[in-house]
Protein backbone atom coordinates (compact mmCIF):
# COMPACT_ATOMS: atom_id res chain seq x y z
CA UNK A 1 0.00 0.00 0.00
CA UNK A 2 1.49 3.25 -0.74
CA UNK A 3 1.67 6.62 1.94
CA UNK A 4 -0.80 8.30 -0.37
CA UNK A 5 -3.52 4.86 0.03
CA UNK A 6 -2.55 4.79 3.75
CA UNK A 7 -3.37 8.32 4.31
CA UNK A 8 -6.50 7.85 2.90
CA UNK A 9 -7.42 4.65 4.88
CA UNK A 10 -6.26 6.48 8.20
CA UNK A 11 -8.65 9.68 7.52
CA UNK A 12 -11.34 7.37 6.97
CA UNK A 13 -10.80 5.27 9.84
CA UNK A 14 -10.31 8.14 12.26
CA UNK A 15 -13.49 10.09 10.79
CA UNK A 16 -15.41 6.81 11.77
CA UNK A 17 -13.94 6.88 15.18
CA UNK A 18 -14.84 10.63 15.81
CA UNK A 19 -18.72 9.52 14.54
CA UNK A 20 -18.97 6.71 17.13
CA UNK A 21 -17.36 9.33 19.98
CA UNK A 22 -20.33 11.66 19.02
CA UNK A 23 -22.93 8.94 18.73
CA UNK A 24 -22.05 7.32 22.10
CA UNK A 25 -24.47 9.02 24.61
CA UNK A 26 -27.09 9.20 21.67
CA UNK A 27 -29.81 6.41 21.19
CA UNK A 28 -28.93 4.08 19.24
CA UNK A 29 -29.33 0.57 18.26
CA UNK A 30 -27.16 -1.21 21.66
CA UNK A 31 -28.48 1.15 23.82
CA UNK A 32 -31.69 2.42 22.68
CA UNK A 33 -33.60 0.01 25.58
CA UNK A 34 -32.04 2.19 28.22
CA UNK A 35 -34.11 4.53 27.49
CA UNK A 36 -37.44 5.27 29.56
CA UNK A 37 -39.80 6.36 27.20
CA UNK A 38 -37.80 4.81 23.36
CA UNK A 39 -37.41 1.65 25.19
CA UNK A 40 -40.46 0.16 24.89
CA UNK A 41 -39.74 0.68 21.32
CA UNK A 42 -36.55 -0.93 21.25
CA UNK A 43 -37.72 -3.74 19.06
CA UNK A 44 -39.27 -2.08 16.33
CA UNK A 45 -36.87 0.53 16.25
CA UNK A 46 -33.77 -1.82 15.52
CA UNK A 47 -36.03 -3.56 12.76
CA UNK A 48 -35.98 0.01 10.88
CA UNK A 49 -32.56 0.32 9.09
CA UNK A 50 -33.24 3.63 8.32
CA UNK A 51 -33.43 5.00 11.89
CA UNK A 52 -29.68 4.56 11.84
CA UNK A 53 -28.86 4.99 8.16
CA UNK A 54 -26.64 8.11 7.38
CA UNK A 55 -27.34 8.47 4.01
CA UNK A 56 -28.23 12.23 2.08
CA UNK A 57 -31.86 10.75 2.07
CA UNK A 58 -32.31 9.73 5.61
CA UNK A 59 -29.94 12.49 7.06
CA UNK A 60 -31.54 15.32 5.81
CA UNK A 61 -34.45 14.94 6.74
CA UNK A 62 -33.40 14.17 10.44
CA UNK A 63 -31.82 17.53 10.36
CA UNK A 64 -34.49 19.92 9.22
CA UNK A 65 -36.91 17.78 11.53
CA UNK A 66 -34.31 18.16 14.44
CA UNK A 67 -33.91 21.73 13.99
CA UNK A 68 -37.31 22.69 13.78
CA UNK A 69 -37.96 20.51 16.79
CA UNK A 70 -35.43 21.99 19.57
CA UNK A 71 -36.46 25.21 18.69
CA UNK A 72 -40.34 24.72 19.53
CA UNK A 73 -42.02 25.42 22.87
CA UNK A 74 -41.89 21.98 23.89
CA UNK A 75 -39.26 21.22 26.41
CA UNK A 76 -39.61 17.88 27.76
CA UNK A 77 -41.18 16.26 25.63
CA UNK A 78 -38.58 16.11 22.54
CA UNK A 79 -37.25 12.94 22.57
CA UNK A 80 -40.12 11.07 22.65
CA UNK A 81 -41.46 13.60 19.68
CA UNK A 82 -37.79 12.60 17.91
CA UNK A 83 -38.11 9.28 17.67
CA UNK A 84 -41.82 9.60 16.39
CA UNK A 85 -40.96 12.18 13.64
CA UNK A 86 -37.45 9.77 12.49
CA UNK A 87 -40.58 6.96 12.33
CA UNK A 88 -42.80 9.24 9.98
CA UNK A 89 -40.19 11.30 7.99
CA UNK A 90 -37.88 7.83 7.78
CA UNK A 91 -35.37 10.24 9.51
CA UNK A 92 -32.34 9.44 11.34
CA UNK A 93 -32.69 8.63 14.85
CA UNK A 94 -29.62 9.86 16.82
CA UNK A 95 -29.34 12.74 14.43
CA UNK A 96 -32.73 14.03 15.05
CA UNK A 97 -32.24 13.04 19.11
CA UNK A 98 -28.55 15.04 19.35
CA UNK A 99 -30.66 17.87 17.83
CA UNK A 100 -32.43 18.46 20.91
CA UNK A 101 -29.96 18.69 22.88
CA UNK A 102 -29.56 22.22 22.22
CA UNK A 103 -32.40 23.18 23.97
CA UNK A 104 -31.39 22.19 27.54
CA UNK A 105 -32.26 24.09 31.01
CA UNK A 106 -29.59 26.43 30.06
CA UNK A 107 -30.77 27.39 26.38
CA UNK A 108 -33.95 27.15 26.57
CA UNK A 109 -35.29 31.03 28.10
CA UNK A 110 -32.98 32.41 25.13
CA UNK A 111 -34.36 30.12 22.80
CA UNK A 112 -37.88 30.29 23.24
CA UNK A 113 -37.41 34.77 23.01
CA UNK A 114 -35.67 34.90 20.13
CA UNK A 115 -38.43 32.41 18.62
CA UNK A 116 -41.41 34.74 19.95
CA UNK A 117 -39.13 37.72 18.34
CA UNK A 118 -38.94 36.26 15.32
CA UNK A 119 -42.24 34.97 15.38
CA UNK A 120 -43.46 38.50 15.59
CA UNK A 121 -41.71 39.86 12.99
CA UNK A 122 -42.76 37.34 10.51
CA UNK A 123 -46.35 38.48 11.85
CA UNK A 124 -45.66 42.02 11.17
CA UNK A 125 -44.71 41.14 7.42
CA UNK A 126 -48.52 40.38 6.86
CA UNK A 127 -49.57 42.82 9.16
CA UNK A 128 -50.47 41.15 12.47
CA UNK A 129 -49.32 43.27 15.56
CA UNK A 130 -48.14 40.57 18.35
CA UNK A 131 -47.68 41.96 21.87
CA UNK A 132 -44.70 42.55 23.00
CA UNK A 133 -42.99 39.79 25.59
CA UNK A 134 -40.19 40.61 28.06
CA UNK A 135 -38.01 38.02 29.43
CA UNK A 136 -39.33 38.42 33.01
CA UNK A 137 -42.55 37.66 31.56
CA UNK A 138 -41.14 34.18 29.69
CA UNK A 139 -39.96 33.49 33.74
CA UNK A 140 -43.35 33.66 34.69
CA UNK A 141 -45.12 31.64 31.93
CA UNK A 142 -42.10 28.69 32.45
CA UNK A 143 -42.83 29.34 36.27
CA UNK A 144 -46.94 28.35 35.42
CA UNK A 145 -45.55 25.76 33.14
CA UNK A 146 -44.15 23.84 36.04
CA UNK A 147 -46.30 24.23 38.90
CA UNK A 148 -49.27 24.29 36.23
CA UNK A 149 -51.10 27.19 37.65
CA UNK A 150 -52.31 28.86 34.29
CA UNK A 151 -55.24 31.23 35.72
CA UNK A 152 -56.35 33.80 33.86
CA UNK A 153 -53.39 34.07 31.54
CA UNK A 154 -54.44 31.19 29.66
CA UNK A 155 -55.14 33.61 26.51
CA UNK A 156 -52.24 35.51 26.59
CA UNK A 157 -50.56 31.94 27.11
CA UNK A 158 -52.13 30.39 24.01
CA UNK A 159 -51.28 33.37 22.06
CA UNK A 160 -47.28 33.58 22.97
CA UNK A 161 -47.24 29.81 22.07
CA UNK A 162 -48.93 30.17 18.50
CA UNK A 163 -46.10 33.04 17.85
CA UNK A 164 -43.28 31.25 19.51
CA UNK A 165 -43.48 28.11 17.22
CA UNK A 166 -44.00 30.06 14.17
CA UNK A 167 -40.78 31.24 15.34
CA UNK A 168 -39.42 28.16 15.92
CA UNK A 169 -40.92 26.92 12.82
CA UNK A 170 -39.04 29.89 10.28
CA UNK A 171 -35.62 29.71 12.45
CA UNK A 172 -35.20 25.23 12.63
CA UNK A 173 -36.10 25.54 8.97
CA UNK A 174 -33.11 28.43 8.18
CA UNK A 175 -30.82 26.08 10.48
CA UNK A 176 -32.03 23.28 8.55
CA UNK A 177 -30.91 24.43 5.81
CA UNK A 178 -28.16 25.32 6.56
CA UNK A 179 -26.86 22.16 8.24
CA UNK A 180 -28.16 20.24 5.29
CA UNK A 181 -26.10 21.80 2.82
CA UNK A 182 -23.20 21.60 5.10
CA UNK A 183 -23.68 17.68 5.54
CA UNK A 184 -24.25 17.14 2.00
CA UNK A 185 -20.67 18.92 1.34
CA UNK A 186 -19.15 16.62 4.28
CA UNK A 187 -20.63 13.45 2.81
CA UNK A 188 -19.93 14.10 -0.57
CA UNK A 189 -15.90 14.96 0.15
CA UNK A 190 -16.50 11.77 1.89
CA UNK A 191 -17.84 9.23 -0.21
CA UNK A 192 -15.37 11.06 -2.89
CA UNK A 193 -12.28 10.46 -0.92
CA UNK A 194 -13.47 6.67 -0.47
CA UNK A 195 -13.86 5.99 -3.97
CA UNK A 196 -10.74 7.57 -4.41
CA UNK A 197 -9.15 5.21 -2.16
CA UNK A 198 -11.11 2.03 -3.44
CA UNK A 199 -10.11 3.22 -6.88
CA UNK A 200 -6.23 2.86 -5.99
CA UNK A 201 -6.62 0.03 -4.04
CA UNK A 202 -8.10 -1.78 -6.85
CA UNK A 203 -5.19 -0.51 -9.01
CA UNK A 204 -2.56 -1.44 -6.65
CA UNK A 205 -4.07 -5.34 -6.70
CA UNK A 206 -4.03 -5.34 -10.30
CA UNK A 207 -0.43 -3.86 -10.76
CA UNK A 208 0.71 -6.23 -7.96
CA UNK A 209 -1.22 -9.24 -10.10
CA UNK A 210 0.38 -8.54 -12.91
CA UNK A 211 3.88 -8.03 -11.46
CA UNK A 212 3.77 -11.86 -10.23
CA UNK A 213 2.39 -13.21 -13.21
CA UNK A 214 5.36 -11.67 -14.86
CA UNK A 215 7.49 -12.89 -12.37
């Protein structure tokens, strides 16, 4: 094998071992029983190749999905909502599950303003005036949220949901988008630099062939 083949073999190899380091604390098909809710699933889940396929047409998907997901009002119940959108889209699983880790206790307050923000100024493009929400006022809805005491905010409630997802909705699908085209650049420098090594391989076996025939 020559240093140019080996070099090729070695990037591959250690771009598969940085995939499995980023997959590990992600569902998939070893582990996915561990999980409370997805393990009841396990079965049918591992029966589905394309939960864990990586392909453009499986990927893709899993990423718009993902993105459009973690950046909805709906903390807490994502990963259960993951795994049922990978089912209906034919998505992939841990993709569309590492996804929602963005939205985490930490995240979350910021994420859910800038979606009513941007929620409101798509509103204002077709003239609809939203009220506007401070972030003490997000503290008191989440506050609600948890100790479900909704009272007689349940209007203005209702109404800074409907504008935070369409929020949500017009920023996952810009991230989607972006994080589709860069996967489809990754994968295709991929693939190309694995046919490129397949291709030499196969040359170097044939050149080697003939050498001993000669020989």
């Amino acid at each position: 094998m020559t240093p140019e083949e080996r070099a090729l073999l070695l990037e591959r190899s250690a771009r598969i071992r940085r995939v499995k380091r980023w997959l590990r604390p992600l569902p998939r098909r070893a582990n996915i029983h561990r999980y409370p809710v997805l393990g009841r699933f396990a079965e049918t889940a591992r029966k589905r190749i394309y939960l864990w396929s990586f392909r453009e047409e499986h990927a893709v998907p899993a990423l718009y999905a993902g993105c459009i997901l973690t950046l909805l009002p709906l903390y807490g119940i994502q990963l259960p909502l993951s795994f049922l959108l990978a089912l209906w889209l034919r998505a992939n699983l841990p993709i569309l599950a590492a996804l929602q880790l963005v939205s985490n206790p930490f995240t979350v307050l910021p994420i859910w303003f800038s979606d009513y923000q941007v929620g409101r100024s798509v509103l204002s493009l077709v003239g609809v005036e939203a009220q506007q929400l401070s972030r003490s006022e997000v503290r008191s809805m989440l506050d609600n949220f948890v100790i479900g005491e909704w009272g007689s905010n349940l209007d203005r409630i209702a109404s800074v949901f409907g504008v935070t997802t369409l929020g949500g909705i017009v920023m996952g699908v810009f991230f989607g988008l972006i994080a589709s085209v860069v996967y489809r650049s990754a994968a295709r420098r991929a693939a190309s630099s694995y046919a490129a090594l397949m291709v030499k391989i196969h040359q170097h076996r044939i050149r080697k062939a003939h050498d001993s025939k000669e020989g």
